[in-house]
Protein backbone atom coordinates (compact mmCIF):
# COMPACT_ATOMS: atom_id res chain seq x y z
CA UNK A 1 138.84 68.61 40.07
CA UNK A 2 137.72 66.05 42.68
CA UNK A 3 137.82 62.02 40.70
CA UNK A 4 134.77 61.27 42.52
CA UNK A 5 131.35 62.97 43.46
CA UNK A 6 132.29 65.04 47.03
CA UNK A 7 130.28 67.27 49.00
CA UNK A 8 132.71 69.73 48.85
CA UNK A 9 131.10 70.40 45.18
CA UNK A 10 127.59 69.76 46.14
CA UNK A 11 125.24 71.95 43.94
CA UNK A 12 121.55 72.72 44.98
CA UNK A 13 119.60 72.93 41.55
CA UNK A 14 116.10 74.32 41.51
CA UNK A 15 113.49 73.07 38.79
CA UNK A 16 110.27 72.86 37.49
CA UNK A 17 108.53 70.51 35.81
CA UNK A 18 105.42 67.59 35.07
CA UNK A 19 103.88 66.51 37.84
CA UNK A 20 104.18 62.46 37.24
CA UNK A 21 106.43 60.45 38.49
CA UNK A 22 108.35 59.59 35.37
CA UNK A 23 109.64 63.27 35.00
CA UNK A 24 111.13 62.68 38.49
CA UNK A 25 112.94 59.59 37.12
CA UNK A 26 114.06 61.10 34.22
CA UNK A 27 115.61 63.85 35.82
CA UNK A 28 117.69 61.85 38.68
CA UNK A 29 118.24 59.11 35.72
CA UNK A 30 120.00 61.94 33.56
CA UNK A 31 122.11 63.37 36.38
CA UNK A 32 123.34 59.99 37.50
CA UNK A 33 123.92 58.87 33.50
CA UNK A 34 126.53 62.58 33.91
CA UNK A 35 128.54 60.30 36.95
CA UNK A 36 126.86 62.84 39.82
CA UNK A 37 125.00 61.64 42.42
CA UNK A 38 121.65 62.74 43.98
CA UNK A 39 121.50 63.10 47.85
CA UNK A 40 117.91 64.84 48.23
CA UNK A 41 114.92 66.30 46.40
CA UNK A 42 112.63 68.45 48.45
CA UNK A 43 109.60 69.61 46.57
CA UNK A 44 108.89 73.65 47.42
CA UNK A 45 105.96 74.07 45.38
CA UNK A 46 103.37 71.72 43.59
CA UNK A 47 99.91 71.87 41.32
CA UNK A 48 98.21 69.77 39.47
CA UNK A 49 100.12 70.15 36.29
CA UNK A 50 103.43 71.36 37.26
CA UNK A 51 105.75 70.84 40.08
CA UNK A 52 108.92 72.50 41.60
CA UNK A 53 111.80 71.08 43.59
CA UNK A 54 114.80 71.87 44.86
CA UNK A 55 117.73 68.57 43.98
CA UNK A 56 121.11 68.57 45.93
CA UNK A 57 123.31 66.93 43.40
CA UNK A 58 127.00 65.72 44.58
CA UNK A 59 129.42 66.55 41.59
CA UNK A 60 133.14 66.31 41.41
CA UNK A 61 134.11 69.82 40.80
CA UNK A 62 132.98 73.18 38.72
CA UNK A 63 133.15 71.63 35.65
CA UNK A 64 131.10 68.60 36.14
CA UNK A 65 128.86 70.32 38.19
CA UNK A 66 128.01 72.79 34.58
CA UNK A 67 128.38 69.44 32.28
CA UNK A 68 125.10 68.44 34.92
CA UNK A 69 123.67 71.30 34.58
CA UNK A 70 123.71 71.44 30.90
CA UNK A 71 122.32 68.05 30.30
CA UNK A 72 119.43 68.80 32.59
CA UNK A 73 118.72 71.67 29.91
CA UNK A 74 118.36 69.40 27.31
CA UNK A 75 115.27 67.53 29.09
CA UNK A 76 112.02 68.70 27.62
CA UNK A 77 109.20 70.10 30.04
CA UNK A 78 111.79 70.98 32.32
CA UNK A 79 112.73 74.25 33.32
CA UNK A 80 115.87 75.61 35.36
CA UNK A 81 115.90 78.13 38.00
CA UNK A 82 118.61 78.87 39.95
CA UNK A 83 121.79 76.35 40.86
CA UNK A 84 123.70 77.23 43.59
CA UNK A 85 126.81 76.23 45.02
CA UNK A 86 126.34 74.62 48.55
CA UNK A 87 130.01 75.45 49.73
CA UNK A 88 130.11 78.88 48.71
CA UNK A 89 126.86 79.44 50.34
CA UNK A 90 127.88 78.47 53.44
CA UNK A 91 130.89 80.64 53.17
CA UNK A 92 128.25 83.99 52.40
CA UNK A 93 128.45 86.83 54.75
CA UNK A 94 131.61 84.24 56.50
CA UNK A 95 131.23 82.00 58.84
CA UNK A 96 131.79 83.23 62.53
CA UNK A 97 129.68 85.86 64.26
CA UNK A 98 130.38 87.45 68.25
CA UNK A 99 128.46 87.14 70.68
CA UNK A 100 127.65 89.11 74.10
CA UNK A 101 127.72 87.11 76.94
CA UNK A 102 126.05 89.23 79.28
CA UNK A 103 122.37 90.55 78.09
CA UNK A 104 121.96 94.25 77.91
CA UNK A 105 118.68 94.85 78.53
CA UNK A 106 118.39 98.31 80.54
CA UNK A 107 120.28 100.80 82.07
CA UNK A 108 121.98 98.66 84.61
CA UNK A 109 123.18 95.90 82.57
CA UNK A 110 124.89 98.93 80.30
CA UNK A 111 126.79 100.46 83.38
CA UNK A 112 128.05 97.23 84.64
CA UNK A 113 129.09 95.83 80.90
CA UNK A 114 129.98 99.28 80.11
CA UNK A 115 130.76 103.09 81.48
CA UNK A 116 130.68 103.01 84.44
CA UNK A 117 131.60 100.23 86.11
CA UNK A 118 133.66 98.57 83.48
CA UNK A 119 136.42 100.76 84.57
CA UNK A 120 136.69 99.70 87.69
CA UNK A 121 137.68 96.08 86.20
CA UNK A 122 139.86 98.40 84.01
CA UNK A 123 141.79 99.32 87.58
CA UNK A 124 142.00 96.01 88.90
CA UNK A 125 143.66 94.73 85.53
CA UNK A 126 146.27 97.46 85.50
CA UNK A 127 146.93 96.82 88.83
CA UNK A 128 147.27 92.81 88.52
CA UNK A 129 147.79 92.43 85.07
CA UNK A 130 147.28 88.23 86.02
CA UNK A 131 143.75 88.79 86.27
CA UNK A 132 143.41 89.77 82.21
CA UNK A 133 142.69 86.20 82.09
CA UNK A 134 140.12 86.31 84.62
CA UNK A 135 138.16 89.05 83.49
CA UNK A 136 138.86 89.49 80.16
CA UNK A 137 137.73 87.51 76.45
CA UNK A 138 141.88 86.59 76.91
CA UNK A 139 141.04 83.53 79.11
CA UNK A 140 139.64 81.55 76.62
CA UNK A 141 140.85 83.15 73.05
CA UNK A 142 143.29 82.08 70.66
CA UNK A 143 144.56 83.91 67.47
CA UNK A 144 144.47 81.85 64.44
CA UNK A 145 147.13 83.64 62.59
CA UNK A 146 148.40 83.41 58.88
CA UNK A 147 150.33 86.04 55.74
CA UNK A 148 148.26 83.32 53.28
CA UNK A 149 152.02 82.13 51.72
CA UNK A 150 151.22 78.76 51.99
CA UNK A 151 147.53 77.99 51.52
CA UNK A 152 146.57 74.34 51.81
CA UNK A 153 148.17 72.73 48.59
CA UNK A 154 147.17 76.17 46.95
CA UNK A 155 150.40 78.36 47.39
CA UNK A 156 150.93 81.79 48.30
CA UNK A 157 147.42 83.42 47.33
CA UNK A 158 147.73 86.57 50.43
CA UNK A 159 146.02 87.07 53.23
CA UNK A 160 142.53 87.93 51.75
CA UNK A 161 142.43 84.48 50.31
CA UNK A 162 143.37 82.44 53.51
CA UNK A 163 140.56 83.74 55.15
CA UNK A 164 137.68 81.26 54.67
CA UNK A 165 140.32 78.70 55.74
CA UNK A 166 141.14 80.91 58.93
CA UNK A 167 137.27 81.15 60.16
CA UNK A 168 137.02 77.51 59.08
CA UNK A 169 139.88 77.13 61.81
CA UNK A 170 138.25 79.07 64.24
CA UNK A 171 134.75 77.55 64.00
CA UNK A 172 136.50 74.22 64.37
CA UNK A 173 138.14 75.66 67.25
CA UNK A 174 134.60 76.32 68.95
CA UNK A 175 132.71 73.48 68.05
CA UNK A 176 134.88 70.98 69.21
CA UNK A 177 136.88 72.66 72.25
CA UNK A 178 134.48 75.43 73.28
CA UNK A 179 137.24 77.96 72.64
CA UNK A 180 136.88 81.42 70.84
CA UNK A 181 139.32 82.13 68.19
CA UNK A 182 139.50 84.73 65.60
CA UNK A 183 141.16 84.76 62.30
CA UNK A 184 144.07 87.04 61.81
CA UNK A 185 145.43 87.39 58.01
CA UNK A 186 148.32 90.04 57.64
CA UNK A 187 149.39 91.65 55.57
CA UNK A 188 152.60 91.41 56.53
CA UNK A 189 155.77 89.20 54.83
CA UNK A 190 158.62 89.37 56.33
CA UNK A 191 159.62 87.45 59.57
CA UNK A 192 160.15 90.72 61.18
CA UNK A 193 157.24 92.30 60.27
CA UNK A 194 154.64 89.10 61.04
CA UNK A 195 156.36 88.62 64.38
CA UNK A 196 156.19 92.22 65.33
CA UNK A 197 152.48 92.11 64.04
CA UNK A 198 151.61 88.92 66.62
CA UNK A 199 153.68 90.41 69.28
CA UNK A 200 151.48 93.48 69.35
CA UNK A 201 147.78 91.66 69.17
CA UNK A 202 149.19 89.36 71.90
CA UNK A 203 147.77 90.68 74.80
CA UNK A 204 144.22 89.56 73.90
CA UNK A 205 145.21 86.42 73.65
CA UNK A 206 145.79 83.31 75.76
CA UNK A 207 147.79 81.37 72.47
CA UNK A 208 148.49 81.77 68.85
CA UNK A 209 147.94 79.24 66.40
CA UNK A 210 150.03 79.80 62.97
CA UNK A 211 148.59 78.60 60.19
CA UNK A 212 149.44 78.25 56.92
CA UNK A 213 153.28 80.16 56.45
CA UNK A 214 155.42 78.86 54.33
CA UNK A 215 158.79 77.15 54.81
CA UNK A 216 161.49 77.81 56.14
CA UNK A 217 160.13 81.43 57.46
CA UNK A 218 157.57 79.16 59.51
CA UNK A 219 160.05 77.90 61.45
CA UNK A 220 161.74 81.40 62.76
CA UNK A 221 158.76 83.29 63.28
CA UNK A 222 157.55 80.13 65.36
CA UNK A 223 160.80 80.40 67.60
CA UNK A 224 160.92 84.00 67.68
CA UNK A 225 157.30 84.30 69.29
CA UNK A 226 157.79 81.23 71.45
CA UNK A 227 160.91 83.14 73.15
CA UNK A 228 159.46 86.57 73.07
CA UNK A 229 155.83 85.96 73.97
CA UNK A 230 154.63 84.87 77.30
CA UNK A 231 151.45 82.50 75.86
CA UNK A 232 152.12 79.52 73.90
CA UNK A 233 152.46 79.43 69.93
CA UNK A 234 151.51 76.82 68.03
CA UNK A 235 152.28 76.02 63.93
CA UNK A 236 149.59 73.77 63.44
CA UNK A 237 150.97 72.68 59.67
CA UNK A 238 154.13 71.56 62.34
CA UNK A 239 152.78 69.96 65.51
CA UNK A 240 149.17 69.38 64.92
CA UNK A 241 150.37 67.33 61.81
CA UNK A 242 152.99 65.31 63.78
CA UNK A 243 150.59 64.52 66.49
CA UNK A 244 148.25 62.89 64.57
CA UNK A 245 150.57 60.82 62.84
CA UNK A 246 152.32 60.04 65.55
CA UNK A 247 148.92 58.92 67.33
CA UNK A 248 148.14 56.69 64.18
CA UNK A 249 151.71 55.33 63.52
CA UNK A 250 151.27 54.20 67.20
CA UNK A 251 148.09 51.95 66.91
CA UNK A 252 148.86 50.77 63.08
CA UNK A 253 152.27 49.49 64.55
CA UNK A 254 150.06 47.81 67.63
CA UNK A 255 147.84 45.91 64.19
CA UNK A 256 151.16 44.63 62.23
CA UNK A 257 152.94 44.05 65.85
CA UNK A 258 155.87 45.96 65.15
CA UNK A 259 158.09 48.21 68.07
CA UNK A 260 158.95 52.17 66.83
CA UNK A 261 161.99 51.54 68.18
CA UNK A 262 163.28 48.94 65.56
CA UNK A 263 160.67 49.81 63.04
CA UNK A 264 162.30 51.03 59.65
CA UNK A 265 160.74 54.26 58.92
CA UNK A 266 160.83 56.01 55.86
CA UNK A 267 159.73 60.06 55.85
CA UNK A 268 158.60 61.67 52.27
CA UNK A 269 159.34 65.32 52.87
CA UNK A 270 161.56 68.05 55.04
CA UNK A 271 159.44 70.71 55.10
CA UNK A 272 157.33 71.90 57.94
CA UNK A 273 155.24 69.36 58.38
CA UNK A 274 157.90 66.94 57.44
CA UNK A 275 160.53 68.03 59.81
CA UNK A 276 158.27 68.08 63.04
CA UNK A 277 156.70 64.99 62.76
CA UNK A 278 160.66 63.45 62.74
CA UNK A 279 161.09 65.44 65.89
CA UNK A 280 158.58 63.85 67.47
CA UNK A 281 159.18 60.55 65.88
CA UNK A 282 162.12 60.80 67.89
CA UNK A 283 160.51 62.03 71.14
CA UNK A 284 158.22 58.59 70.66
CA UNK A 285 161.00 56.49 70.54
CA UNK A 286 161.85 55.94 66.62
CA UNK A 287 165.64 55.31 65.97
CA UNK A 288 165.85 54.08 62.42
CA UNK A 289 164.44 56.96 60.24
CA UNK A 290 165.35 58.26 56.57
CA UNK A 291 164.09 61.03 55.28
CA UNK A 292 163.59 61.92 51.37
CA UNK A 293 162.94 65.21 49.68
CA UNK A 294 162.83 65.94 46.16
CA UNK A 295 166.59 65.88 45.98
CA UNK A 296 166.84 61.95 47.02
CA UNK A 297 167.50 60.54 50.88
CA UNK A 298 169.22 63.54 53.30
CA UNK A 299 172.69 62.31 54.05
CA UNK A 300 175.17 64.34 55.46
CA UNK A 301 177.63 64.06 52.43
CA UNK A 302 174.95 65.22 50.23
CA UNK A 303 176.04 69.07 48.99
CA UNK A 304 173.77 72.14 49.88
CA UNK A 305 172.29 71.62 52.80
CA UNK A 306 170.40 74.19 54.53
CA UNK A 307 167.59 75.17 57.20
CA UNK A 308 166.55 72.37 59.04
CA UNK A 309 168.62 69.99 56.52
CA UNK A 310 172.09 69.79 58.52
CA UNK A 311 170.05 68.67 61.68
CA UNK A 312 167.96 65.66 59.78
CA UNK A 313 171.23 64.87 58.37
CA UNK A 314 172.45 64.42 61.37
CA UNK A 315 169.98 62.56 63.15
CA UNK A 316 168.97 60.27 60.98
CA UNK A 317 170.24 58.03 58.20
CA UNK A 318 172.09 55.28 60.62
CA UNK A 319 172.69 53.18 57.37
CA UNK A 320 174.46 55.36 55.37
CA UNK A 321 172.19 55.23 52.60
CA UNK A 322 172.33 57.54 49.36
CA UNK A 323 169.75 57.69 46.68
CA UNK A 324 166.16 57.92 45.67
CA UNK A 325 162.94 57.43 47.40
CA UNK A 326 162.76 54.28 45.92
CA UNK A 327 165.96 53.32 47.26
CA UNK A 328 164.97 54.24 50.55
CA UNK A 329 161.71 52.35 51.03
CA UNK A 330 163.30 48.61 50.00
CA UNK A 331 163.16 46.67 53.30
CA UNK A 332 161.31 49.17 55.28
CA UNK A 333 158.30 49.05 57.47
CA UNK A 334 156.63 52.50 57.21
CA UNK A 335 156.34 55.06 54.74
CA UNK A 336 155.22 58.27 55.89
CA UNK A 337 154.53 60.85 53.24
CA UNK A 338 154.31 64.91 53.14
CA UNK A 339 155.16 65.90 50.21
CA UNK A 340 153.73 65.13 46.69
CA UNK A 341 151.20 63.25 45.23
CA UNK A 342 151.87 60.24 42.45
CA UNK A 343 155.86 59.88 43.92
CA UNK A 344 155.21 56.03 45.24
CA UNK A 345 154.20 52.71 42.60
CA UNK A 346 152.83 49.75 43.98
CA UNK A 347 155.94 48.20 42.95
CA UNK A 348 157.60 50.51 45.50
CA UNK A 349 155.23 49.00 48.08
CA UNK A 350 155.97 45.36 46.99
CA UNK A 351 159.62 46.04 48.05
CA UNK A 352 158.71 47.13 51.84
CA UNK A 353 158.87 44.51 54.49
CA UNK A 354 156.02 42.35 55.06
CA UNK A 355 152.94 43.66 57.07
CA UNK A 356 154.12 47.27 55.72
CA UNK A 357 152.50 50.29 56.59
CA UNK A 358 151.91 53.25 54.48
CA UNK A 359 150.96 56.85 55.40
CA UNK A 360 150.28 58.56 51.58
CA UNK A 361 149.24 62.38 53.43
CA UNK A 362 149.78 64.68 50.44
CA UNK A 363 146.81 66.80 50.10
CA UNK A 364 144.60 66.67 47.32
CA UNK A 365 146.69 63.97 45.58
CA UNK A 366 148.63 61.28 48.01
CA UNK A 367 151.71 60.04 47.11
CA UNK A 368 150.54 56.86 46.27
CA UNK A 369 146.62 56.14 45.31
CA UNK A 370 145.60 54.35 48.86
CA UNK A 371 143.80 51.46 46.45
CA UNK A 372 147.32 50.62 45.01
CA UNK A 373 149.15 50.79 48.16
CA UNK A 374 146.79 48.23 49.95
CA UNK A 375 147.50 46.30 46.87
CA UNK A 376 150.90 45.77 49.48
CA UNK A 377 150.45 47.73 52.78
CA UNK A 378 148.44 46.08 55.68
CA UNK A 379 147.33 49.30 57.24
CA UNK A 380 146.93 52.52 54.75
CA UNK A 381 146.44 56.03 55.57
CA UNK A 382 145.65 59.47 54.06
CA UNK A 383 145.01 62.84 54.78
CA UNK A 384 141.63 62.33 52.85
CA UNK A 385 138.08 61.88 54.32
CA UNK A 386 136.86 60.17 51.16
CA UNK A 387 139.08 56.82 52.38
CA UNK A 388 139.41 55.37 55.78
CA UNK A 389 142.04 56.29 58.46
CA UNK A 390 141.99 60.48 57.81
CA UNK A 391 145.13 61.52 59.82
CA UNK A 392 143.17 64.72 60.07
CA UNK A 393 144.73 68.03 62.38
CA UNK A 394 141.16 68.41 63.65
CA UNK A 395 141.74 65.16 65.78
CA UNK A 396 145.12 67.10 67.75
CA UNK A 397 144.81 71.18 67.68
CA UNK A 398 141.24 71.89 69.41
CA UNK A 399 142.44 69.67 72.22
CA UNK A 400 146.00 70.93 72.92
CA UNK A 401 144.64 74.36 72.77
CA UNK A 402 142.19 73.31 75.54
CA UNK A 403 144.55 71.73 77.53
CA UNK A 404 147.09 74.83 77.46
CA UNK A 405 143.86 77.29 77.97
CA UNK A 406 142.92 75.67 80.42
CA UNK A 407 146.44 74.64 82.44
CA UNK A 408 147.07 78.81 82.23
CA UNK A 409 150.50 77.36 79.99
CA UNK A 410 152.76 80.04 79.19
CA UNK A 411 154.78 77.89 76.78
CA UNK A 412 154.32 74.27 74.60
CA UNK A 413 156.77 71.62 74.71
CA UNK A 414 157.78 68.11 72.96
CA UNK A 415 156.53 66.53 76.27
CA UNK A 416 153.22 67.97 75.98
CA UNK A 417 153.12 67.37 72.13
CA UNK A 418 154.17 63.65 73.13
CA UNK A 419 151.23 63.14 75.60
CA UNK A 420 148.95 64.43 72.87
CA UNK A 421 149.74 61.77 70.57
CA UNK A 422 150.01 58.90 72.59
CA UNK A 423 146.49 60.67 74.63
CA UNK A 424 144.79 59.95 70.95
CA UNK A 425 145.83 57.05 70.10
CA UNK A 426 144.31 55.71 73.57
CA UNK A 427 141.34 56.45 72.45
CA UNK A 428 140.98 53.85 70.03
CA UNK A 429 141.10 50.82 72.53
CA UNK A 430 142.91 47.24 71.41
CA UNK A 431 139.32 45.70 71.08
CA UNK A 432 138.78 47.98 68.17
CA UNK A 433 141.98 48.66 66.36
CA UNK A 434 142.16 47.37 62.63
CA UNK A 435 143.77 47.95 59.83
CA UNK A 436 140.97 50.51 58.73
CA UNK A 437 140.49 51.42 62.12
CA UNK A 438 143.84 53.69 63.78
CA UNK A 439 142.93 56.51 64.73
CA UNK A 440 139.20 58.04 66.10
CA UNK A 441 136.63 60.22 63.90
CA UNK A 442 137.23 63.68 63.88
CA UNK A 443 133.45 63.62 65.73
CA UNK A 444 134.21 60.90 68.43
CA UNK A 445 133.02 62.81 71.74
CA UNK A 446 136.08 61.08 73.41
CA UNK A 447 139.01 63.06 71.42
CA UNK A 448 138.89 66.78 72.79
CA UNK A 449 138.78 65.47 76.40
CA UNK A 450 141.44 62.62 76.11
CA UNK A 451 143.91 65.10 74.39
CA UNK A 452 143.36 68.30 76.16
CA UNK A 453 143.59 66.26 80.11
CA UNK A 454 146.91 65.00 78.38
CA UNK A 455 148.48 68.27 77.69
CA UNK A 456 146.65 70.28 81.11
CA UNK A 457 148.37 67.56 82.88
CA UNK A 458 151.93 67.71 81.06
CA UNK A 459 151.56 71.28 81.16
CA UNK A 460 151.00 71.97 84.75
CA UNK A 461 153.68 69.60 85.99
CA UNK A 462 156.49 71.46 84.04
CA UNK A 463 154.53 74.94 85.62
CA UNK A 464 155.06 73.12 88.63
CA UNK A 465 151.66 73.58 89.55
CA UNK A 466 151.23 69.84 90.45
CA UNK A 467 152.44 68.21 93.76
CA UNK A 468 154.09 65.30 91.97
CA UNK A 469 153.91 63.27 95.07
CA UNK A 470 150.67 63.16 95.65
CA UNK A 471 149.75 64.35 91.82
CA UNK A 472 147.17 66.96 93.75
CA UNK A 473 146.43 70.55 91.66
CA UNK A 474 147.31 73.56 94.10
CA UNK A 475 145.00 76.77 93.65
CA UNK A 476 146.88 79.05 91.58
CA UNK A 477 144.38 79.79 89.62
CA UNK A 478 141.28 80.41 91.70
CA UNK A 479 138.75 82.40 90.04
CA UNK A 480 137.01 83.86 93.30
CA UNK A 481 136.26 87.54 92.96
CA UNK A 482 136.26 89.43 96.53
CA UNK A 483 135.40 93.17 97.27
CA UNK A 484 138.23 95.18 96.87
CA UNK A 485 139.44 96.67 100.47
């Protein structure tokens, strides 16, 4: 249950009742005495005795939202019709639909779009297999792909559950990068299987974006398909997560003018997540990083390590330290958490350096409450939208996607990841970074563009498809079509 009214368990209720204006204030009154808060009443139907309206009440989960509608009940001269539940429907019948393109409106519109003259473009394709991107859905798709083991902060609830998150993905996908991409659950649960699975849809598609896998198979099924598949593969629980924070780690050290280089950074969590956003804490410069997991601080004398474990050991940890979290986050200047919520006091806080910064991501509860952490911390962020500076994934994967779509990328790499980040952070200039202020809305028309010229840029000059001398684009990539013969 959410602690505070949220959309996300917004209830429409419908009801009838006296037409006077006290009955109006006695309802709203009662639902607000409950701790839920009324965001609209739109009257459907009215006489000159009775009335009936329709009140979108914001509640903070199912069993507020029934405590509500109880309590309404109990009002006399007012009578309940139906309550729905504004998320679920939204969710009815899903939430993507395909389109046609073309019209097909007569007979020649069906032999061009279809028999016969789609197999001509059949020909061409088999002949120049290149031009799938031209003439095919592949140019501008992406497969958002997932076995539904690790489902938000849900678990491993299979792949018929992870599909409203998957079409949630893919509409996000659309409305803020123009791209089509289509949910993919399998049913499939072994690394074998769920790479063989992606290697054989692959054709239709110009990337794949994994979603929601669990550690450590996440990590091998990511480098098996980037080294067996010719488009570029994304893990966006990995790399969309590090980009962001990366992005907002940059600006809140430009507030508390502090270098990555010599900051003291502190990293809740080796998991996915956890483990990528050190890698690219490392691409961006950061040299003094410890890293925590629910065993204490990663050292390399520490027994059973395993996965990625050996290589965080090795890389970071310059100090030697051994311990707990709490150990690990006396003197330092950032705390970036992925891991679990309620692990981090205030006290903890009071023991970082001055001007501290703390990035409390755990999803639904952060590792520290953000109101207790600014009791210390000059810049605070979560991964929540109910509390300034959301390090959000939205902000980082429609972009890259956009940028490798449209730079024809075959692969992804730390460079490109790198440009992404710093890309986002730009787009909060100096004039208006603040502590509450470090990284752009997920809605600020700026973000798509600034990230996805980033990574086409990036991505052509490793293609070599950029004169680097005189940084002009050569036409590889023309999209004239010419009569055959």
């Amino acid at each position: 249950m959410s602690s505070t009214p949220s959309v996300s368990y917004s209830i429409t209720i419908r009801l009838e009742f006296a037409a006077r204006s006290a009955a109006v204030s006695d309802i709203t009154g009662r639902i607000e005495e409950h701790g839920a808060s009324v965001t609209a009443l739109d009257v459907s139907a009215s006489g000159p005795e009775r009335m009936r309206a329709d009140i979108t009440v914001l509640t903070a989960g199912h069993d507020h939202a029934r405590e509500v509608v109880d309590a309404l009940r109990e009002l006399d001269g007012v009578e309940l019709g139906k309550v729905s539940d504004r998320t679920f429907l939204a969710h009815l019948g899903g939430k993507l639909t395909v389109e046609s393109k073309v019209p097909i409106r007569h007979r020649d519109d069906l032999s061009m779009v279809y028999t016969p003259g789609v197999a001509r473009v059949v020909k061409a394709i088999a002949e120049h297999p290149e031009d799938a991107r031209r003439l095919t859905i592949k140019r501008n798709a992406v497969a958002v792909v997932s076995d539904g083991s690790a489902i938000l902060g849900l678990g491993d609830l299979g792949p018929l559950a992870a599909m409203p998150v998957m079409e949630g993905k893919a509409a996000l996908f659309k409305r803020f990068a123009n791209i089509d991409a289509f949910p993919i659950c399998l049913d499939a649960h072994s690394v074998e299987d769920i790479v063989s699975h992606v290697k054989a849809i692959a054709p239709v598609f110009a990337g794949i974006n994994l979603e929601d896998i669990s550690a450590p198979r996440c990590f091998e099924i990511e480098d098996r398909l980037r080294a067996e598949l010719d488009i570029p593969v994304f893990h966006d629980d990995q790399h969309g997560t590090a980009i962001v924070v990366v992005a907002a780690l940059r600006n809140a050290l430009r507030v508390v003018e502090k270098d990555i280089a010599t900051a003291r950074i502190v990293l809740s969590g080796a998991g996915a997540a956890g483990t990528a956003i050190l890698r690219l804490l490392r691409a961006a410069g950061a040299r003094d990083v410890i890293v925590t997991d629910i065993d204490g601080i990663v050292h390399e004398d520490r027994e059973q390590l395993e996965g990625r474990l050996p290589w965080i050991a090795e890389v970071t940890n310059r100090r030697g330290l051994t311990g707990t979290l709490q150990d690990a986050v006396v003197g330092a200047d950032v705390f970036i958490g992925v891991s679990a919520g309620n692990i981090l006091t205030a006290q903890d806080v009071s023991t970082m350096a001055e001007r501290a910064i703390v990035f409390a991501m755990a999803n639904p509860t952060p590792e520290i409450d953000p109101v207790e952490a600014s009791k210390h911390a000059e810049v605070v962020a979560t991964g929540r939208s109910d509390f300034a500076n959301q390090i959000n994934n939205v902000l980082a994967f429609p972009g890259v996607f956009r940028g490798l779509l449209d730079a024809h990328a075959t692969n992804i790499s730390d460079r490109m990841l790198l440009a992404a980040a710093e890309a986002l952070a730009d787009v909060v200039g100096m004039e208006e970074l603040n502590p509450t202020y470090i990284v752009p809305s997920v809605f600020h028309e700026g973000v798509t563009k600034a990230v996805a010229s980033a990574v086409e840029r990036v991505a052509r000059e490793e293609a070599g498809t950029v004169d680097t001398i005189t940084g002009t684009m050569t036409a590889v990539y023309a999209d004239e079509i010419t009569l055959e013969g």
